[in-house]
C-alpha atoms as a PDB file:
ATOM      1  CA  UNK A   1      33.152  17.687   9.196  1.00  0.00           C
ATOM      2  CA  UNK A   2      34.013  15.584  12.585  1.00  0.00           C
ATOM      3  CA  UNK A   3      37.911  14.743  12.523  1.00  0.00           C
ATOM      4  CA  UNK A   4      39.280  12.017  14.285  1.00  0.00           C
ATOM      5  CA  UNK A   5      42.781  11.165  15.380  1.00  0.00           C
ATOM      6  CA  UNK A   6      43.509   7.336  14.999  1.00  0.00           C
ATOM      7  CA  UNK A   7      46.007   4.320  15.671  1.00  0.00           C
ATOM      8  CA  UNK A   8      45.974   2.500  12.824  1.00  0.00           C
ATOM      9  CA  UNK A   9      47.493  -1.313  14.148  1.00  0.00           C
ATOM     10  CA  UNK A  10      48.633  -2.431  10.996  1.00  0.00           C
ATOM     11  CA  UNK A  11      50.051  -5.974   9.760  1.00  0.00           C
ATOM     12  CA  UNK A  12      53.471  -5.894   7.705  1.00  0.00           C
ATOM     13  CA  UNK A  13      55.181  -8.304   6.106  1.00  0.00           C
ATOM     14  CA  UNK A  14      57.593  -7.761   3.106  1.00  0.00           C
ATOM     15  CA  UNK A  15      56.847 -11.434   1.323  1.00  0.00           C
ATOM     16  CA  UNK A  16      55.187 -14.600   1.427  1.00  0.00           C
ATOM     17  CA  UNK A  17      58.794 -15.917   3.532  1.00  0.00           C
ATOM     18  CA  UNK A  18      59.142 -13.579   6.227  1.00  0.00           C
ATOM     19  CA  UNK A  19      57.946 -13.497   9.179  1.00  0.00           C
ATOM     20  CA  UNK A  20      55.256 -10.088   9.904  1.00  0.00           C
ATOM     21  CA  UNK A  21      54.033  -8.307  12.786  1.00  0.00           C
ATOM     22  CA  UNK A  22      51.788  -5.576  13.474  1.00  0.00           C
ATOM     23  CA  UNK A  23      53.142  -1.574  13.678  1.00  0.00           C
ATOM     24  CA  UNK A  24      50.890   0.631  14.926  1.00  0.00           C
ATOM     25  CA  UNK A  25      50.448   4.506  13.035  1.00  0.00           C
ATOM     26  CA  UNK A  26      48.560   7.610  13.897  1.00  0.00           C
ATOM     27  CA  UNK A  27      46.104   9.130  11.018  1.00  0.00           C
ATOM     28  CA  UNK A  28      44.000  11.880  11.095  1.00  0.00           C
ATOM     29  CA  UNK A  29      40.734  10.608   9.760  1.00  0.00           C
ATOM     30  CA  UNK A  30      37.567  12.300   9.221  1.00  0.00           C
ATOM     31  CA  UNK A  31      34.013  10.664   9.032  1.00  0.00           C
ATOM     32  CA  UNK A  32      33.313  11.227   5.625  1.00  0.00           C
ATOM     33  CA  UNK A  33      36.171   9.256   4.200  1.00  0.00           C
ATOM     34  CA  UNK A  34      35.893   5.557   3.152  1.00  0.00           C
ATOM     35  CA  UNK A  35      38.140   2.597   5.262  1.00  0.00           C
ATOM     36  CA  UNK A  36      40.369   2.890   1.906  1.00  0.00           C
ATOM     37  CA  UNK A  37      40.791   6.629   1.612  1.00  0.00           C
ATOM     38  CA  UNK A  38      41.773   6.527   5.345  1.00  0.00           C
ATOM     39  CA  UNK A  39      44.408   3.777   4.158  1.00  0.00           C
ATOM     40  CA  UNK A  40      45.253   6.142   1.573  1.00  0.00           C
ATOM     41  CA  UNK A  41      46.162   8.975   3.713  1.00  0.00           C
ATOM     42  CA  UNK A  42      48.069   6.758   6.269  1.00  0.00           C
ATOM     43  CA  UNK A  43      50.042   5.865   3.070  1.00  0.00           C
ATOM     44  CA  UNK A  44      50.707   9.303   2.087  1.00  0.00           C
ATOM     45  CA  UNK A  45      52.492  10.132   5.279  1.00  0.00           C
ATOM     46  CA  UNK A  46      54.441   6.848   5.031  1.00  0.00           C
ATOM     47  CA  UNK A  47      55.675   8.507   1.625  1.00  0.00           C
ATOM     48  CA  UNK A  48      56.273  11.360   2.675  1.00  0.00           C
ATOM     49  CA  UNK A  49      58.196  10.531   5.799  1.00  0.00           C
ATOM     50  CA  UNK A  50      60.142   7.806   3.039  1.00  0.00           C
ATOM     51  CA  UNK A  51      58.993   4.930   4.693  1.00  0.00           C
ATOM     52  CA  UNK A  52      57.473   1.496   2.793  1.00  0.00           C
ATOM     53  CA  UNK A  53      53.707   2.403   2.387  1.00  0.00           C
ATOM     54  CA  UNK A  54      50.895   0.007   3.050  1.00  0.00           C
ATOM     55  CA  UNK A  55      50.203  -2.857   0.270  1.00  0.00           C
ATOM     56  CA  UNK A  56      46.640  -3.351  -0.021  1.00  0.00           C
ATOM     57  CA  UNK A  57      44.452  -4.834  -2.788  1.00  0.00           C
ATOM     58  CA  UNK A  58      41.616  -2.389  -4.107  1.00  0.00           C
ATOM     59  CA  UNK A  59      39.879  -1.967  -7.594  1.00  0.00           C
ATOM     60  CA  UNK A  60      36.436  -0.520  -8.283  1.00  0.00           C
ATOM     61  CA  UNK A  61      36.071   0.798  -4.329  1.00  0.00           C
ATOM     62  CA  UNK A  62      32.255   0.498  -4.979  1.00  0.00           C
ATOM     63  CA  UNK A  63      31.364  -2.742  -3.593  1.00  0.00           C
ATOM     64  CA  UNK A  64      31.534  -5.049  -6.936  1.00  0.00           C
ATOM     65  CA  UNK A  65      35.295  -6.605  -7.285  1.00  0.00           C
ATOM     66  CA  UNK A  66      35.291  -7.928  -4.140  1.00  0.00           C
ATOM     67  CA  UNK A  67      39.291  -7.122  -4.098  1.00  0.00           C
ATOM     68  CA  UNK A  68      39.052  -4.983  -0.550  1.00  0.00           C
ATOM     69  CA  UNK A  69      39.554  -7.811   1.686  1.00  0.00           C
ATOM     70  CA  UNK A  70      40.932  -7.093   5.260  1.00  0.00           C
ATOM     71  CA  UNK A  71      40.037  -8.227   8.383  1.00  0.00           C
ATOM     72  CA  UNK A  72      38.960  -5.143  10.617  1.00  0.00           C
ATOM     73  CA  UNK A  73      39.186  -5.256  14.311  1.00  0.00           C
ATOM     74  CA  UNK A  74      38.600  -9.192  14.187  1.00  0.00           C
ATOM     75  CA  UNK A  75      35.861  -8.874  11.367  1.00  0.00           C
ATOM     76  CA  UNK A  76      36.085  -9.334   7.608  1.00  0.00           C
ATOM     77  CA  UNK A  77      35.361  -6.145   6.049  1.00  0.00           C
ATOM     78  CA  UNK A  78      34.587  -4.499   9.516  1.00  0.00           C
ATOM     79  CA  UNK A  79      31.894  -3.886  11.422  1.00  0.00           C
ATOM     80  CA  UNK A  80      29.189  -3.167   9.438  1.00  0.00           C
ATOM     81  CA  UNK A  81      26.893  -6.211   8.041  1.00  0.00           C
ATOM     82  CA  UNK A  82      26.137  -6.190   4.378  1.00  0.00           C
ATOM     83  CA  UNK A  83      29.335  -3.989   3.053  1.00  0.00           C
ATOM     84  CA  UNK A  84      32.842  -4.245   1.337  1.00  0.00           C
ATOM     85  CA  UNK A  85      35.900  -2.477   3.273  1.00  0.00           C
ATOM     86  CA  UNK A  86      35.542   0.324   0.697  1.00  0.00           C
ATOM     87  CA  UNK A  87      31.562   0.576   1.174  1.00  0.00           C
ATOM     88  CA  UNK A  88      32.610   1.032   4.954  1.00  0.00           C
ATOM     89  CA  UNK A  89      33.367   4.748   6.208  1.00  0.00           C
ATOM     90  CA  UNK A  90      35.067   5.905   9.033  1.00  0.00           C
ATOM     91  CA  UNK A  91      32.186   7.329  11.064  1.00  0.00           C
ATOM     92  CA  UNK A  92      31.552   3.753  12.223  1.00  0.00           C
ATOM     93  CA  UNK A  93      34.724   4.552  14.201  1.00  0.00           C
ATOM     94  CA  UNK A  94      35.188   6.781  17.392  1.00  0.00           C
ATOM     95  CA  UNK A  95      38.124   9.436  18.026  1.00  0.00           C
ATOM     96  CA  UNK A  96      40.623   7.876  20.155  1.00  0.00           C
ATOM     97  CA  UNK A  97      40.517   4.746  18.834  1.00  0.00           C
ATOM     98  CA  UNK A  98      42.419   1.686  17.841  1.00  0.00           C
ATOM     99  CA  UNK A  99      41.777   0.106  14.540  1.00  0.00           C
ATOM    100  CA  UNK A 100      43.440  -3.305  14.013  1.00  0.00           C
ATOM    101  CA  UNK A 101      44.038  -4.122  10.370  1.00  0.00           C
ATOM    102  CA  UNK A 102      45.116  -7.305   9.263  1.00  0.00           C
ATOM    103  CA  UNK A 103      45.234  -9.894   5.840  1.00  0.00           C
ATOM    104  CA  UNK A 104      42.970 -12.798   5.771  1.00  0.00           C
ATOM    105  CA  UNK A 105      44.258 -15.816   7.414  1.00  0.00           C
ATOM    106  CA  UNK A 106      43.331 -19.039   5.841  1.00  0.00           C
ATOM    107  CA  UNK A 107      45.943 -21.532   4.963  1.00  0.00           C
ATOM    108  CA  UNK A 108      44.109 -21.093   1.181  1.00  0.00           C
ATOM    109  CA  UNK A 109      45.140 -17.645   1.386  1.00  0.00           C
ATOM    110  CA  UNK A 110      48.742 -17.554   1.660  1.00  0.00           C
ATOM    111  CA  UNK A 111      50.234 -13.993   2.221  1.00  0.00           C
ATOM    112  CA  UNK A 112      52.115 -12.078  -0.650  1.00  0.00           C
ATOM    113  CA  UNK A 113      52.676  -8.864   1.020  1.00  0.00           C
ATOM    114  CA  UNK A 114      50.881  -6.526   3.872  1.00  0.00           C
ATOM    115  CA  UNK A 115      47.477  -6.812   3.789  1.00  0.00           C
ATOM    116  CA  UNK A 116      47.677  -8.873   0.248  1.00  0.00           C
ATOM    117  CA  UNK A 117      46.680 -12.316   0.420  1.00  0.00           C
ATOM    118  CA  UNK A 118      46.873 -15.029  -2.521  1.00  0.00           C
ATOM    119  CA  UNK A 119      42.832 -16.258  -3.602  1.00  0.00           C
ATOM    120  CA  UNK A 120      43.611 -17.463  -6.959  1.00  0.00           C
ATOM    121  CA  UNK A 121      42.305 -20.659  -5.587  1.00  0.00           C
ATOM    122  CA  UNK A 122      39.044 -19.640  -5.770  1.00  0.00           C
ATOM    123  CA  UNK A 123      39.948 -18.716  -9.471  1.00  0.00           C
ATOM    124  CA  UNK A 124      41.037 -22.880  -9.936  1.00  0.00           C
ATOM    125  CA  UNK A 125      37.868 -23.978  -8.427  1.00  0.00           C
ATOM    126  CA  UNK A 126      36.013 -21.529 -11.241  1.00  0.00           C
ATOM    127  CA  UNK A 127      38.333 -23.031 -13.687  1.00  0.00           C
ATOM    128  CA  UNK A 128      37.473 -26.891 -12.576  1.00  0.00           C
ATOM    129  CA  UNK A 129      33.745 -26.139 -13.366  1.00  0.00           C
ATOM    130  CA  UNK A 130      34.509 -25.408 -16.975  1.00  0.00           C
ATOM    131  CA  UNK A 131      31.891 -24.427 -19.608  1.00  0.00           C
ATOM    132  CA  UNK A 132      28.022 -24.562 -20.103  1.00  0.00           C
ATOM    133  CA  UNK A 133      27.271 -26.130 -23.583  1.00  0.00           C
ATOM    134  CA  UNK A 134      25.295 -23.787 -25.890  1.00  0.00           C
ATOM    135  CA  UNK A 135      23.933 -23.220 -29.339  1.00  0.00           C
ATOM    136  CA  UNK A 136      27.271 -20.769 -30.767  1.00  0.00           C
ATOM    137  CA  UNK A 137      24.611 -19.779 -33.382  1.00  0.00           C
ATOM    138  CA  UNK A 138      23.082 -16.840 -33.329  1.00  0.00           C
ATOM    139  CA  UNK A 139      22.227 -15.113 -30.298  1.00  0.00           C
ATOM    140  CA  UNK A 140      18.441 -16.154 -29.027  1.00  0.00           C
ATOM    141  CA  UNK A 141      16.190 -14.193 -27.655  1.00  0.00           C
ATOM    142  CA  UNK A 142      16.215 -13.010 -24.167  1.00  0.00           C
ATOM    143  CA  UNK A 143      12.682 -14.516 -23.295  1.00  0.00           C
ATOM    144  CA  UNK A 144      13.156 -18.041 -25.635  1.00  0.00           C
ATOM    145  CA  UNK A 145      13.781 -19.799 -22.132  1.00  0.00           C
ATOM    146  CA  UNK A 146      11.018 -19.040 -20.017  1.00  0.00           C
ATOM    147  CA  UNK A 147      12.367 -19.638 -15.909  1.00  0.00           C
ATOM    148  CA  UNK A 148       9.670 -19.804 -13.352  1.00  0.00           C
ATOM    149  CA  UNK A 149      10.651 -17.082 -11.076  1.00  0.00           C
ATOM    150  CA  UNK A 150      11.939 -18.521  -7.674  1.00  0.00           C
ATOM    151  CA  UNK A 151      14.080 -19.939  -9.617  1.00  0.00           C
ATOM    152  CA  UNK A 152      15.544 -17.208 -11.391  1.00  0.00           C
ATOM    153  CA  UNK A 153      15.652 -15.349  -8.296  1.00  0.00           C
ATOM    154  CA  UNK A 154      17.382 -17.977  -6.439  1.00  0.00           C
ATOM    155  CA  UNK A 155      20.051 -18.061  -9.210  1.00  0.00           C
ATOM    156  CA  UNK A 156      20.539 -14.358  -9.323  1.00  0.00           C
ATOM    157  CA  UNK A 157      20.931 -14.542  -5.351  1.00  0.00           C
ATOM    158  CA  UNK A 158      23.771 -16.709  -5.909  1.00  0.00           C
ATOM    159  CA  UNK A 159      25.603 -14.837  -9.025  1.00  0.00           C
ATOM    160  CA  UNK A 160      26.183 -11.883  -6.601  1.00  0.00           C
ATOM    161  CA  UNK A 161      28.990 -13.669  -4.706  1.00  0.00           C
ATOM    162  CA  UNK A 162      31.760 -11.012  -5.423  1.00  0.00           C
ATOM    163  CA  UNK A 163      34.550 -13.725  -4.450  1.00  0.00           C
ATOM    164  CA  UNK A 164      36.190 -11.615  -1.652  1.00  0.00           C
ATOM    165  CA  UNK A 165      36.749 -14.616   0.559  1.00  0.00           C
ATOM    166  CA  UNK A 166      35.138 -13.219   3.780  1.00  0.00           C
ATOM    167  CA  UNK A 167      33.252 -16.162   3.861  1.00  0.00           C
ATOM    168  CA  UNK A 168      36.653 -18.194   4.418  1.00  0.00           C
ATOM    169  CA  UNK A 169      38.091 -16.014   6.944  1.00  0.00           C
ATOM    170  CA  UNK A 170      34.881 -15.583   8.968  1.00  0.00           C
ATOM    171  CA  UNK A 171      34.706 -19.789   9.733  1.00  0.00           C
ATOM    172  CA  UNK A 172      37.073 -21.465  12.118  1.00  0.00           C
ATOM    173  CA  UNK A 173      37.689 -23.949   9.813  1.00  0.00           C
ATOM    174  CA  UNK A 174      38.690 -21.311   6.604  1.00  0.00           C
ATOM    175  CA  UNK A 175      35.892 -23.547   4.711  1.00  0.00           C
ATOM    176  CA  UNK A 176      35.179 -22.251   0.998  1.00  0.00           C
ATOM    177  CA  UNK A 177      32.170 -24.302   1.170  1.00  0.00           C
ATOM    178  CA  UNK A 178      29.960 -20.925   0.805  1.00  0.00           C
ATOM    179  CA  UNK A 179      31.800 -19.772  -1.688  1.00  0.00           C
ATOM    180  CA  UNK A 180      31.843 -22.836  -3.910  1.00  0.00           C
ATOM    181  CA  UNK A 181      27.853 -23.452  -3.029  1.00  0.00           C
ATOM    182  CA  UNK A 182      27.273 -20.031  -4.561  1.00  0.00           C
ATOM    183  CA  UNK A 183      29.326 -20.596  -7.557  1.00  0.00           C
ATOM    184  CA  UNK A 184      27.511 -24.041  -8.205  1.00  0.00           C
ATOM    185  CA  UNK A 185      24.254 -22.751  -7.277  1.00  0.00           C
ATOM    186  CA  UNK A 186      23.573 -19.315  -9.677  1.00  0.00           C
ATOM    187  CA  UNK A 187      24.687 -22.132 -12.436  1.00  0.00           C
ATOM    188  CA  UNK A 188      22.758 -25.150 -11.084  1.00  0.00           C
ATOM    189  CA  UNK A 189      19.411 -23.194 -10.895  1.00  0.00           C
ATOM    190  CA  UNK A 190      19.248 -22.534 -14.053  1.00  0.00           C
ATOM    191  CA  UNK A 191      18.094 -24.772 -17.472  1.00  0.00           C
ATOM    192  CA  UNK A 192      21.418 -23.463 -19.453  1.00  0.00           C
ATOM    193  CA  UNK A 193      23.598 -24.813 -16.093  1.00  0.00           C
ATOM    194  CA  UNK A 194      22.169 -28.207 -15.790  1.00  0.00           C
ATOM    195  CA  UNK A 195      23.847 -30.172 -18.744  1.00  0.00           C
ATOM    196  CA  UNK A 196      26.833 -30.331 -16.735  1.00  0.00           C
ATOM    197  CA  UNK A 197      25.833 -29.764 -13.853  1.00  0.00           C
ATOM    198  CA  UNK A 198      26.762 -33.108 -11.941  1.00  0.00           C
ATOM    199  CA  UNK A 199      30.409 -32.944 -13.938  1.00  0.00           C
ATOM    200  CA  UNK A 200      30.890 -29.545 -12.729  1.00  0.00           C
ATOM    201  CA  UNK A 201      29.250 -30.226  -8.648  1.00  0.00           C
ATOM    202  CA  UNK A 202      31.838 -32.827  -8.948  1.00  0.00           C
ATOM    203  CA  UNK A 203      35.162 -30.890 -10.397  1.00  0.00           C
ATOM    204  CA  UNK A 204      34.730 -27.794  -8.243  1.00  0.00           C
ATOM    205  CA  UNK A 205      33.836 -29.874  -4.855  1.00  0.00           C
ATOM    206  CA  UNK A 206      37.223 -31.737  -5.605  1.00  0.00           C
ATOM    207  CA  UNK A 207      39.132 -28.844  -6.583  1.00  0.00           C
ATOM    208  CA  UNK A 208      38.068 -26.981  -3.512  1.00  0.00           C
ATOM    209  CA  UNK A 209      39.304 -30.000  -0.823  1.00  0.00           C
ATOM    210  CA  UNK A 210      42.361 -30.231  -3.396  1.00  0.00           C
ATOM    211  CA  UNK A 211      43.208 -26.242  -2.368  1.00  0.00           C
ATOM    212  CA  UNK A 212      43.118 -26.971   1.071  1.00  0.00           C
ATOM    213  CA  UNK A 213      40.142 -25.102   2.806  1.00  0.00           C
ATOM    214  CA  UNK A 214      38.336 -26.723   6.013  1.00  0.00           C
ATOM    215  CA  UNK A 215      34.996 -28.537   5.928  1.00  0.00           C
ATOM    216  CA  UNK A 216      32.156 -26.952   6.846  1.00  0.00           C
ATOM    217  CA  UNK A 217      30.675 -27.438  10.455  1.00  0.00           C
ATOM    218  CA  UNK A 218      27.507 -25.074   9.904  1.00  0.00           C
ATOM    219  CA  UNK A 219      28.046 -22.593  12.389  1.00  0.00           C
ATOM    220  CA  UNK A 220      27.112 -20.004   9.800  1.00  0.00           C
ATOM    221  CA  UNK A 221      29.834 -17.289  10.512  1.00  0.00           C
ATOM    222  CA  UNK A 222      30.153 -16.869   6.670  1.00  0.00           C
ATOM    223  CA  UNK A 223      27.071 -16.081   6.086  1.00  0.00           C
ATOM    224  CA  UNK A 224      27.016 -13.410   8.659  1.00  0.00           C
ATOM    225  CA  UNK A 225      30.488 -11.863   7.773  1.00  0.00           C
ATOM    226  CA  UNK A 226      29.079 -11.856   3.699  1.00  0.00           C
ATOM    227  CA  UNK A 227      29.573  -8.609   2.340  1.00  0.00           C
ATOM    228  CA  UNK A 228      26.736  -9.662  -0.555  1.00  0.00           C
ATOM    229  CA  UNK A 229      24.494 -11.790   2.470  1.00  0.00           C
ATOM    230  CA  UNK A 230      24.804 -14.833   0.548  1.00  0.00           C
ATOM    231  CA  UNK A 231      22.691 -17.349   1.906  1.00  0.00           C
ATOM    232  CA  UNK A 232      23.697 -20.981   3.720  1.00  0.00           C
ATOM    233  CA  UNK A 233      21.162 -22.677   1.878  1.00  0.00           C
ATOM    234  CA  UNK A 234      23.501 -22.788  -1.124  1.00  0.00           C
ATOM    235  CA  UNK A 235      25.254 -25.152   1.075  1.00  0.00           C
ATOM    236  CA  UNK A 236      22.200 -27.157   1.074  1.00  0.00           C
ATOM    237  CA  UNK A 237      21.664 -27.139  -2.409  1.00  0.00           C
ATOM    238  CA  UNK A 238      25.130 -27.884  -3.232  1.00  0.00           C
ATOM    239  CA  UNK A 239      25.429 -30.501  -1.042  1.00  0.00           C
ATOM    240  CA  UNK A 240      21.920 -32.026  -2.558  1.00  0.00           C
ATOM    241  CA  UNK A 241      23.565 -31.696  -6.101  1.00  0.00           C
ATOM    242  CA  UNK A 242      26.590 -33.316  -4.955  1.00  0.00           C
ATOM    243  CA  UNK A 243      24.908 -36.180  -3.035  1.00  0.00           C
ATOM    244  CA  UNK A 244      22.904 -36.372  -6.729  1.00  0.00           C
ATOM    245  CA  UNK A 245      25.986 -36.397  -9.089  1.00  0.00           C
ATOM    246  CA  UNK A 246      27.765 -39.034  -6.906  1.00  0.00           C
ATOM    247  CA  UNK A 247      25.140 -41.947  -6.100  1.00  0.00           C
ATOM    248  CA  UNK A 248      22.059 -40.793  -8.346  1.00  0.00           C
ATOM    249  CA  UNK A 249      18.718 -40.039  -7.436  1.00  0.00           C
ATOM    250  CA  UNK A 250      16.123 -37.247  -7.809  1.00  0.00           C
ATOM    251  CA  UNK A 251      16.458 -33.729  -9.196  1.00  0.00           C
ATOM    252  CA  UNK A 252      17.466 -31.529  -6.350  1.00  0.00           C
END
């Protein structure tokens, strides 16, 4: 087991009010741990030396909640393509070095706390899209809607957005456009999605300008900073089902 001793270049800020600025810790890491069991440790010797430990949002720590969102030397969720901060472990990091930790920054993503930042705008533009109208009967069976393939595949694609907002820190313009295109799309692919599907294009395009993010200028950053690689041409779909639900025209 390789140990490796670390300065850990934190951001702190007590509340959304203050001002915060980065303090910079030693930790003695070793290459099996995760990015949050390194944050862990740096927190125990906080404790222990009675000093404010490190707030920093975490649930599952296997790659699902999508509540591990820090920005890692510059990149969301580090340096490795394809994985959550907790998926990411510390022999992607060299002894000696610097690690620069820091919240999101989006003006959608106000700071609480540390390394906390507040998304429950995504949650409101979830919210705007409401419901999908079904039979509250009894349950039917699985295969009673038959979906040609590509299409269930595309939808699935979509549904694995985890919502960490990576997407929104990676663009220049903090644009939730990839975000939102997902959430449309995994619903707008399917038969059950489309009764509402132009009222809810609609809603969560409107709520998502309404919270603030940037417009997309397609230079693709969130899809390469995607924990869950979701794809830009949810954009292109979205944008067809908007262009759809506003002046009419052919199924997209």
């Amino acid at each position: 087991m390789t140990n490796m001793n670390l300065k850990i270049k934190v951001w702190r800020q007590k509340n959304s009010k203050s001002t915060g600025a980065f303090e910079t810790y030693p930790v003695l890491a070793n290459e099996h741990m995760s990015f949050l069991e390194m944050l862990d440790v740096l927190n125990e010797g906080l404790v222990h030396d009675k000093k404010d430990p490190v707030t920093f949002e975490h649930d599952c720590r296997e790659g699902i909640c999508g509540t591990c969102s820090l920005v890692i030397n510059g990149q969301p969720h580090g340096p490795k393509s394809g994985t959550t901060t907790c998926q990411l472990h510390m022999r992607h990091f060299h002894d000696g070095q610097t690690i620069v930790v820091e919240p999101y920054r989006a003006n959608a993503f106000p700071v609480l706390k540390d390394l906390v930042v507040d998304r429950s705008s995504f949650d409101r533009i979830i919210q705007s899209g409401g419901y999908i109208s079904v039979n509250a009967g009894q349950a039917p069976d699985g295969n009673a809607i038959p979906i040609e393939k590509g299409r269930a595949g595309r939808a699935f694609e979509a549904a694995a957005c985890i919502g960490c907002g990576a997407c929104v820190a990676a663009c220049p313009n903090g644009s939730a456009m990839l975000f939102t295109s997902a959430k449309i799309s995994h619903l707008g692919h399917l038969p059950q999605g489309e009764v509402e599907a132009e009222r809810r294009t609609k809603a969560m395009v409107a709520q998502m300008d309404k919270e603030g993010f940037g417009m997309c200028s397609n230079i693709g950053a969130c899809e390469a900073e995607c924990p869950k690689e979701i794809s830009l041409e949810n954009i292109a779909f979205m944008n067809r089902a908007y262009f759809k639900a506003v002046f009419g025209g052919e199924e997209v």
